[in-house]
PDB file of N, CA and C in Angstrom:
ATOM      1  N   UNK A   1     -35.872 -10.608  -1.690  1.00  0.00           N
ATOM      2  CA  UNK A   1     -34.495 -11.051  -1.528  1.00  0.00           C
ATOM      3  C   UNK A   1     -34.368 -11.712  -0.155  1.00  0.00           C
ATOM      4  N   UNK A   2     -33.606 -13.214  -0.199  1.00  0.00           N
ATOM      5  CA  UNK A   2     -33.584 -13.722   1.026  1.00  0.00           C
ATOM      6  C   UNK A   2     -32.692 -12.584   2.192  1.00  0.00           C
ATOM      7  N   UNK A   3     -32.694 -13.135   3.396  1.00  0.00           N
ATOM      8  CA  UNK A   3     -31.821 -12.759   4.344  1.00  0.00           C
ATOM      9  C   UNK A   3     -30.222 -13.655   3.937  1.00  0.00           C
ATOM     10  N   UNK A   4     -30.402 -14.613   3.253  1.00  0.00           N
ATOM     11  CA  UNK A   4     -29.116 -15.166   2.876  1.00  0.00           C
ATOM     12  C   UNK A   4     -28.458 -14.311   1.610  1.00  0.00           C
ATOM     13  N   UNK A   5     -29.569 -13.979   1.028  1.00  0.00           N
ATOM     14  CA  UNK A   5     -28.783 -13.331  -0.190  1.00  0.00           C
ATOM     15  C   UNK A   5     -28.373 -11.570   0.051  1.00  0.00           C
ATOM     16  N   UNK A   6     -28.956 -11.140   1.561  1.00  0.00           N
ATOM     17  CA  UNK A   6     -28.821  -9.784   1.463  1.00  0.00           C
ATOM     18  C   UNK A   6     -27.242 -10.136   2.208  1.00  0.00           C
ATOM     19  N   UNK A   7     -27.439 -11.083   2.730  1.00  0.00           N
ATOM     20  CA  UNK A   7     -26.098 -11.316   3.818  1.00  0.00           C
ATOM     21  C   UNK A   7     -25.106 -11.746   2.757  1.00  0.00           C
ATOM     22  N   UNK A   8     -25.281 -12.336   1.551  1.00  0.00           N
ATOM     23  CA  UNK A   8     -23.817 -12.406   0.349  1.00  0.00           C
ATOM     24  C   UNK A   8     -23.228 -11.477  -0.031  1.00  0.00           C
ATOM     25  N   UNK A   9     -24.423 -10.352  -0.327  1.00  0.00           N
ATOM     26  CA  UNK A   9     -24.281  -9.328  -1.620  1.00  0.00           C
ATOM     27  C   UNK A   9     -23.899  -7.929  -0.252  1.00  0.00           C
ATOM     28  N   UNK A  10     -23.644  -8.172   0.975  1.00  0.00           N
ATOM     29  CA  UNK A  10     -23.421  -7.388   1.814  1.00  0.00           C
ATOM     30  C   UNK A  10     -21.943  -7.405   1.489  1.00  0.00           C
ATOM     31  N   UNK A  11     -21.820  -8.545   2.262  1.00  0.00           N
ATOM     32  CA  UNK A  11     -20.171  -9.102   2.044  1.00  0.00           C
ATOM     33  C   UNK A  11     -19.172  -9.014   1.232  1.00  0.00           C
ATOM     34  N   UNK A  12     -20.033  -8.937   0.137  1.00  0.00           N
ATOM     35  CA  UNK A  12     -19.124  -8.750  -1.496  1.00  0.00           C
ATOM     36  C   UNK A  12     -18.833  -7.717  -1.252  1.00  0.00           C
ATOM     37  N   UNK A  13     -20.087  -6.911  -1.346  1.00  0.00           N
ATOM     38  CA  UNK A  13     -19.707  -5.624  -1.314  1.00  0.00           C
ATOM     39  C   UNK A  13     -18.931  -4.780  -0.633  1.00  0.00           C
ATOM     40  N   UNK A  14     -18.618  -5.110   0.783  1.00  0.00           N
ATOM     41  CA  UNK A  14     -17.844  -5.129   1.752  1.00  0.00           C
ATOM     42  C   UNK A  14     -16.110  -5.495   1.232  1.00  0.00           C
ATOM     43  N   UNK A  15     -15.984  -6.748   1.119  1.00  0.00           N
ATOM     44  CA  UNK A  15     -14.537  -7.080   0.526  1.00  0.00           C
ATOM     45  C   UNK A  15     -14.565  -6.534  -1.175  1.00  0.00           C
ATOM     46  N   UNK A  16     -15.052  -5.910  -1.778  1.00  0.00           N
ATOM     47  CA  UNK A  16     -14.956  -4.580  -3.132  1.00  0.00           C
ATOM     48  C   UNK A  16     -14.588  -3.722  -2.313  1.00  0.00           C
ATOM     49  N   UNK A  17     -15.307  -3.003  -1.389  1.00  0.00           N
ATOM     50  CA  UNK A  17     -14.482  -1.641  -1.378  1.00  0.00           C
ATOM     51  C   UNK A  17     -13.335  -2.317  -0.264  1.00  0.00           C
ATOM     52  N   UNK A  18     -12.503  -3.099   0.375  1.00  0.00           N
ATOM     53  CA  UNK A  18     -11.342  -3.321   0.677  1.00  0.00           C
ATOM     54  C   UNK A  18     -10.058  -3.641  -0.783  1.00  0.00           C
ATOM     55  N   UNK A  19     -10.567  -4.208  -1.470  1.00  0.00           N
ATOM     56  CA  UNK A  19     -10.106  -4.225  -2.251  1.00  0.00           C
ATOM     57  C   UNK A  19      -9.961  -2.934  -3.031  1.00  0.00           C
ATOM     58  N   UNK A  20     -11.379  -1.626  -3.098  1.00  0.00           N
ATOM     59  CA  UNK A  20     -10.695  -0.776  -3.793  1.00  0.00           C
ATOM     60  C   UNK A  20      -9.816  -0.283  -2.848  1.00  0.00           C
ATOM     61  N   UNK A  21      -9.797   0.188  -1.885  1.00  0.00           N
ATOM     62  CA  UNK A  21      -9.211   0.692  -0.784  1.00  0.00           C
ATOM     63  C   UNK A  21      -7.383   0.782  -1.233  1.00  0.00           C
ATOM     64  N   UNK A  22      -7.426  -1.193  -0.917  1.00  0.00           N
ATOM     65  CA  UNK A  22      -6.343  -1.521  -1.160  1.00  0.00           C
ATOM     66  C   UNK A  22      -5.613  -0.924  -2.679  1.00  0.00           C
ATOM     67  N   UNK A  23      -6.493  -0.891  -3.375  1.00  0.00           N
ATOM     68  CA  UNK A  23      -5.241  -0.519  -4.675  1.00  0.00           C
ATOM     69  C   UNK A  23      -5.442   0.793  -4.410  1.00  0.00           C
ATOM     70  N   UNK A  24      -6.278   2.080  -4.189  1.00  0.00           N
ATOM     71  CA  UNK A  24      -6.047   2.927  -4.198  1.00  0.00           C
ATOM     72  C   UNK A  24      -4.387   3.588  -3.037  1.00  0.00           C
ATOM     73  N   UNK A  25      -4.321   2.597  -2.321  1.00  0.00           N
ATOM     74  CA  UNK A  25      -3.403   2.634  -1.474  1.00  0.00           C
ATOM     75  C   UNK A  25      -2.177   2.308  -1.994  1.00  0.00           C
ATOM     76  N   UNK A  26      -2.365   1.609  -2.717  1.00  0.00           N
ATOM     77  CA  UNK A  26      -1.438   1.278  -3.243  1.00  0.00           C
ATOM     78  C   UNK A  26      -0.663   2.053  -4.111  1.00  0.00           C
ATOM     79  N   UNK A  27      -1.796   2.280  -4.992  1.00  0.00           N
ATOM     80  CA  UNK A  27      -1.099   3.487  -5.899  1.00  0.00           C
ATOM     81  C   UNK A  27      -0.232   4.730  -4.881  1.00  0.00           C
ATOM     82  N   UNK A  28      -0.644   5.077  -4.251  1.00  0.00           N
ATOM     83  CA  UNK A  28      -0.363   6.520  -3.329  1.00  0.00           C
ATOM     84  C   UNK A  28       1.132   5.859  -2.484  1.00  0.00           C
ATOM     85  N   UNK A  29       1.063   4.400  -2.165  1.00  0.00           N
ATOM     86  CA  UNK A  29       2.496   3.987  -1.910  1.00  0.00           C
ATOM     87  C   UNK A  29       3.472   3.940  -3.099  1.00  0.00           C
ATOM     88  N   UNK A  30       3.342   3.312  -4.333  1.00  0.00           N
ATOM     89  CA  UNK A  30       4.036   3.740  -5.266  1.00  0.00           C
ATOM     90  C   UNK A  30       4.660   5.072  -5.880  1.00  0.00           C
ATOM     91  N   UNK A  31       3.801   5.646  -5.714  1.00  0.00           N
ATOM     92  CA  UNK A  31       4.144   7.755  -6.488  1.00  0.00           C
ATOM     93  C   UNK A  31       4.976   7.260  -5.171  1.00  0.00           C
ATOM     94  N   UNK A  32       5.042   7.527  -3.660  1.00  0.00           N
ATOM     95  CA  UNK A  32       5.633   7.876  -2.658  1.00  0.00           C
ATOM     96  C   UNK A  32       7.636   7.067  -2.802  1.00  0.00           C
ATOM     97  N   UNK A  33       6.959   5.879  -3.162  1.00  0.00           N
ATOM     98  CA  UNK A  33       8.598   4.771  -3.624  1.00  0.00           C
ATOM     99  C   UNK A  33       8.885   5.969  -4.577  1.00  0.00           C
ATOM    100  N   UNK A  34       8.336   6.023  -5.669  1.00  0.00           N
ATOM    101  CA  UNK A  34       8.865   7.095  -6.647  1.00  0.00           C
ATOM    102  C   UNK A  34       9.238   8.043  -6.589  1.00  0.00           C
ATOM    103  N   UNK A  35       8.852   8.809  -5.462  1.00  0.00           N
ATOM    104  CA  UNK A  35       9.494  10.142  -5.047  1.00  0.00           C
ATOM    105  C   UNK A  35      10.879   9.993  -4.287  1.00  0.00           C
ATOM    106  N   UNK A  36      10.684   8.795  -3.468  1.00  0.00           N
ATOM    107  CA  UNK A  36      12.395   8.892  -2.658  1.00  0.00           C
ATOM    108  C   UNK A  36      13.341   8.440  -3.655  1.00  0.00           C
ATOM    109  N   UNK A  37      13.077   7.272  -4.875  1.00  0.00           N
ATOM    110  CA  UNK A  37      13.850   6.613  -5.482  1.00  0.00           C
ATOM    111  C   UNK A  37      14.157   8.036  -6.425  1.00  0.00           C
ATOM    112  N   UNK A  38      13.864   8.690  -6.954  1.00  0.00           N
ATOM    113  CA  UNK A  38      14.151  10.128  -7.767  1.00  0.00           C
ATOM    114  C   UNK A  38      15.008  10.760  -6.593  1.00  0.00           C
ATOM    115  N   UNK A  39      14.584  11.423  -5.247  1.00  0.00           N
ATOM    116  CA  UNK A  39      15.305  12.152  -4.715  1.00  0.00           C
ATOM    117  C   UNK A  39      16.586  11.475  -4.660  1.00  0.00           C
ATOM    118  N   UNK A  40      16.592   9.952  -3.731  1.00  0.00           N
ATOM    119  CA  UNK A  40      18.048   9.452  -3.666  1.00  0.00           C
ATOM    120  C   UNK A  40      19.140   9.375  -5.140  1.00  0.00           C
ATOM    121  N   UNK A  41      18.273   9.346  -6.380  1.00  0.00           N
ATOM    122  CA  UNK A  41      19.066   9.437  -7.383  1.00  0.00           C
ATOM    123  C   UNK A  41      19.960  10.492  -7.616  1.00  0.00           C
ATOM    124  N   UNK A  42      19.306  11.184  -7.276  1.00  0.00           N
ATOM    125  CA  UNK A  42      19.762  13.090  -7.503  1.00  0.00           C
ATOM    126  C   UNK A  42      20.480  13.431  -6.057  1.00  0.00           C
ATOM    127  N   UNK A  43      20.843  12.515  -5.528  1.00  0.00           N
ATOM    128  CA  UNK A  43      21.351  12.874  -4.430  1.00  0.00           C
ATOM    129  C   UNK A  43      20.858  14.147  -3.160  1.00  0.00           C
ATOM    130  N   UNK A  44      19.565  14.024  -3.191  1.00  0.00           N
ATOM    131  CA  UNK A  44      18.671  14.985  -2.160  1.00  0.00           C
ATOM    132  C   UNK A  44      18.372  13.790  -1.187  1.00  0.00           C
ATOM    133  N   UNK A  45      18.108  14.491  -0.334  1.00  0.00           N
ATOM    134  CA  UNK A  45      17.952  14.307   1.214  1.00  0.00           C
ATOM    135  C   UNK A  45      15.982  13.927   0.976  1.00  0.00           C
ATOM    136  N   UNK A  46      16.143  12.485   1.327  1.00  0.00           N
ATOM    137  CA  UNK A  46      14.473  11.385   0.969  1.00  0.00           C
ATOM    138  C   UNK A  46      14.373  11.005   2.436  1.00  0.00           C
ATOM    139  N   UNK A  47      13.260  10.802   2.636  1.00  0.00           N
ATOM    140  CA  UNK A  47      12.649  10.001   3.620  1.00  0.00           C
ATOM    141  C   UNK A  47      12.087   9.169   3.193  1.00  0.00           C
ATOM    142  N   UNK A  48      11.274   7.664   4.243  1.00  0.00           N
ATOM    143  CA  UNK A  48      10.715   6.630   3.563  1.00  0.00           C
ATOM    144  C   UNK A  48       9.237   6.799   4.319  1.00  0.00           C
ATOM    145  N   UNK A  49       9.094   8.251   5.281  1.00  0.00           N
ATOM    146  CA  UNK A  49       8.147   7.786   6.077  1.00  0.00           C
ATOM    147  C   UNK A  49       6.680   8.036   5.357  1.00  0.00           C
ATOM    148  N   UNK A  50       6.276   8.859   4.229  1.00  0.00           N
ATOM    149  CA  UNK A  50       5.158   8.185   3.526  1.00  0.00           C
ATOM    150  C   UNK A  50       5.315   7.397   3.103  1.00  0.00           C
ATOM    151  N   UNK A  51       6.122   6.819   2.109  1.00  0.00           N
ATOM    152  CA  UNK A  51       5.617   5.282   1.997  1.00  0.00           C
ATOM    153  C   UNK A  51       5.180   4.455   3.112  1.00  0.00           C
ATOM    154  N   UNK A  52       5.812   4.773   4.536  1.00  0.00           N
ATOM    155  CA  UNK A  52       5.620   3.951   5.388  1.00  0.00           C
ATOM    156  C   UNK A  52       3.968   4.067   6.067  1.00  0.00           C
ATOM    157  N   UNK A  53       4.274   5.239   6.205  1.00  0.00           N
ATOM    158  CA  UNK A  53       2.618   5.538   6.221  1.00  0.00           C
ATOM    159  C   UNK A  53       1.874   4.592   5.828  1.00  0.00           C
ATOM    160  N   UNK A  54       1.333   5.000   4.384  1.00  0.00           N
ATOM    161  CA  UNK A  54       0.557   4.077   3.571  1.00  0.00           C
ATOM    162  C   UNK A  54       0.988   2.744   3.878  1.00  0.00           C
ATOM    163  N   UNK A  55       1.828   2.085   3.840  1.00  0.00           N
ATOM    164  CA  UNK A  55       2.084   0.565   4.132  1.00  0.00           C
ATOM    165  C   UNK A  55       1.031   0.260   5.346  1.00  0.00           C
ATOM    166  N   UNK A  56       1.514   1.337   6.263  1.00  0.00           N
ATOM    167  CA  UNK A  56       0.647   0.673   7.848  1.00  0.00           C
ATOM    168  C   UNK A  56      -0.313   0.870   7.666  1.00  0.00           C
ATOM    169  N   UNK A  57      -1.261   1.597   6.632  1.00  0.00           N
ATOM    170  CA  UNK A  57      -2.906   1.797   6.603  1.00  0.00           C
ATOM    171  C   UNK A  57      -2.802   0.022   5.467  1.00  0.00           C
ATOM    172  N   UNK A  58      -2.242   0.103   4.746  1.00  0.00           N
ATOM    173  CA  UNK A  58      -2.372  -1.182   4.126  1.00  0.00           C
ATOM    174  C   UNK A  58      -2.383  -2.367   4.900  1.00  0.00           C
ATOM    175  N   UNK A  59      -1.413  -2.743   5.617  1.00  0.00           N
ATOM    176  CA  UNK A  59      -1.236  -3.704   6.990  1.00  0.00           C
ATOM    177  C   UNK A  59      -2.753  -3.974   7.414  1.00  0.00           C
ATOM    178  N   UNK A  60      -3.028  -2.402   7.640  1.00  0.00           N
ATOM    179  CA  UNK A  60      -4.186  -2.537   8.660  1.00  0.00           C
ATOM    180  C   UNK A  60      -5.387  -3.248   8.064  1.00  0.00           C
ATOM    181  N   UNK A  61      -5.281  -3.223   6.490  1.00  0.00           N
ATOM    182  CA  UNK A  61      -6.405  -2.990   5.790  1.00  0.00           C
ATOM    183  C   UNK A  61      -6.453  -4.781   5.469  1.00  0.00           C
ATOM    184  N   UNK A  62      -5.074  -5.348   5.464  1.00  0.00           N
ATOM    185  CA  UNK A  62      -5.220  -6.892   5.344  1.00  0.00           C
ATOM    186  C   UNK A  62      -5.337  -7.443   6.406  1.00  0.00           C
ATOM    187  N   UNK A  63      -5.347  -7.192   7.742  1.00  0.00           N
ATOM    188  CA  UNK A  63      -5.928  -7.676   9.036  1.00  0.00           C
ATOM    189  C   UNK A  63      -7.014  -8.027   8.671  1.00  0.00           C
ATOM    190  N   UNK A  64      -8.035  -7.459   8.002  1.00  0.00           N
ATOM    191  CA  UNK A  64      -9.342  -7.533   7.767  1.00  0.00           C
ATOM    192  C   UNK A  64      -9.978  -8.656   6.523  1.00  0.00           C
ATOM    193  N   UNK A  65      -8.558  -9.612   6.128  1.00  0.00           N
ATOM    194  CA  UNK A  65      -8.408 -10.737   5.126  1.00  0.00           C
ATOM    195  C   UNK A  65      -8.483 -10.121   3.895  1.00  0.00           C
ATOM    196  N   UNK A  66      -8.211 -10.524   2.684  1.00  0.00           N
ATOM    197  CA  UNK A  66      -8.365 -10.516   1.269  1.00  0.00           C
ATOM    198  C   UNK A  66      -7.633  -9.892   0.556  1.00  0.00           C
ATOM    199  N   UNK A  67      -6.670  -8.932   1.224  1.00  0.00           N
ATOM    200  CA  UNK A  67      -5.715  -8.428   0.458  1.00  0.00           C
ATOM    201  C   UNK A  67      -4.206  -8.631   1.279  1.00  0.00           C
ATOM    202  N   UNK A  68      -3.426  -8.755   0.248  1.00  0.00           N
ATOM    203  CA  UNK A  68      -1.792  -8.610   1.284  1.00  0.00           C
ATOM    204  C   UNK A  68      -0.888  -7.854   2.262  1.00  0.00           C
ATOM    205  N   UNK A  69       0.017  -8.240   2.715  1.00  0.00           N
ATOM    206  CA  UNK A  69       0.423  -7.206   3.670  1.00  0.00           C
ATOM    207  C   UNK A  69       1.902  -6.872   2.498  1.00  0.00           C
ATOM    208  N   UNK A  70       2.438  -5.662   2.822  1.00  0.00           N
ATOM    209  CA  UNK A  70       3.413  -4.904   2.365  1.00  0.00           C
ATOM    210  C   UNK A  70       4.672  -5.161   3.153  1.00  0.00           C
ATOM    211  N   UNK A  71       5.610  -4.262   3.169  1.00  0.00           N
ATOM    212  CA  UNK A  71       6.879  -4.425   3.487  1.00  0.00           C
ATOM    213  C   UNK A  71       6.973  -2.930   4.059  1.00  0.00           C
ATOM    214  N   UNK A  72       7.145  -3.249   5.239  1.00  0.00           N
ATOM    215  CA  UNK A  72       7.832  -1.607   5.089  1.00  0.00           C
ATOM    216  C   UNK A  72       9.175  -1.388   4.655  1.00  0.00           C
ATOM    217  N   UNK A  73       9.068   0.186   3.948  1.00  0.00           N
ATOM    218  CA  UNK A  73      10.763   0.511   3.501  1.00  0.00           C
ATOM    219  C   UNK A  73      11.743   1.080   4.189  1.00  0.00           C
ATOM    220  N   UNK A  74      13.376   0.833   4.359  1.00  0.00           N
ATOM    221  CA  UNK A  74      14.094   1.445   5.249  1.00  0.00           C
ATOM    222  C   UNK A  74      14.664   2.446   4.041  1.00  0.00           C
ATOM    223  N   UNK A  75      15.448   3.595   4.719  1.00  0.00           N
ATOM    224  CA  UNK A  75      16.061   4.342   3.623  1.00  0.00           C
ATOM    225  C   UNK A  75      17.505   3.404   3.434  1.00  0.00           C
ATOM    226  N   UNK A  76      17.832   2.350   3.770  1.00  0.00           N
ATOM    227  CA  UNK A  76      18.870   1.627   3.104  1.00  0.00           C
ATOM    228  C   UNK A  76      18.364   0.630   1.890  1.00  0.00           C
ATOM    229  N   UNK A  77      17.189   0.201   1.818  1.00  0.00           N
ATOM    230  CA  UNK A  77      16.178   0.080   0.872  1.00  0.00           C
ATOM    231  C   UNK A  77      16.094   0.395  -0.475  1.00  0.00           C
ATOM    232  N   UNK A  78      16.082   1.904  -0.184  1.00  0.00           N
ATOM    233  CA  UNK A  78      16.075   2.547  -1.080  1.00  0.00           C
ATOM    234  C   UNK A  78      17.420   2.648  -2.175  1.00  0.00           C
ATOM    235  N   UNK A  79      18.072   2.790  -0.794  1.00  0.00           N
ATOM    236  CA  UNK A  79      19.558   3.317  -1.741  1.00  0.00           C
ATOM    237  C   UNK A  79      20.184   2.316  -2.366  1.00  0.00           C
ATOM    238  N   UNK A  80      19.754   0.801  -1.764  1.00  0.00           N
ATOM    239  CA  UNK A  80      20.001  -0.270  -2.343  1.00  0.00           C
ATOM    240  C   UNK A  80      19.258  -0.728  -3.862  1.00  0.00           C
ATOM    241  N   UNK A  81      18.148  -0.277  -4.088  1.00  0.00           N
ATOM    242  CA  UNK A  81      17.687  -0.164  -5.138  1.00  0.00           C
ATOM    243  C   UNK A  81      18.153   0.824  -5.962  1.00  0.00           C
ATOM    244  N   UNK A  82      18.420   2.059  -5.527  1.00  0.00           N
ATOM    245  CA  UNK A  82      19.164   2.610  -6.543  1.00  0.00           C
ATOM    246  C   UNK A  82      19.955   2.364  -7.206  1.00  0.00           C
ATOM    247  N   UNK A  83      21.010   1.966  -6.122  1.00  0.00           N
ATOM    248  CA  UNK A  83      22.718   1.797  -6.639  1.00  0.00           C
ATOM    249  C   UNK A  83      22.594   0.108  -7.975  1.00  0.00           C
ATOM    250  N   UNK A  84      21.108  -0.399  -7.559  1.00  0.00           N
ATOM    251  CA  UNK A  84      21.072  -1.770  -8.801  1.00  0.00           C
ATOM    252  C   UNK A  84      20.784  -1.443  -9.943  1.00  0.00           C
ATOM    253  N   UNK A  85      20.216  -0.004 -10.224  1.00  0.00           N
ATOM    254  CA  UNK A  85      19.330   0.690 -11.077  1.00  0.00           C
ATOM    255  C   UNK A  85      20.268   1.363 -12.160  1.00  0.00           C
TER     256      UNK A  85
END
């Protein structure tokens, strides 16, 4: 195997696991949207700061190119999505 081809199949492999990274992150930001958007429904007392969490490991994770950056959520966010819901 060339030095060019160990240096492709490095790389790939490299931006695969950012990419799994990224959706696994993703998922774990979603359940988290899902948990405040349930609490604010039911009128319990939500925070946004896991989702926010995960967003900033995501951020961090598209610094590194190939995947997107997120949004972080405010808890007016939230409640604004509710009240459309």
């Amino acid at each position: 195997m060339s030095e060019v081809h160990k240096a492709i199949s490095a790389h790939s492999a490299k931006q695969h696991e950012h990419i799994k990274t990224f959706m696994q992150l993703e998922h774990l930001r979603e359940m988290a949207i899902e948990e405040a958007v349930a609490k604010c429904k039911n009128d319990e007392p939500f925070s946004t700061d896991a989702i926010n969490e995960v967003t900033e490991k995501m951020n961090q994770l598209a610094k590194k190119g190939i995947v997107p950056t997120r949004r972080l959520v405010s808890k007016e966010m939230v409640k604004e999505y509710v009240s459309r819901t």
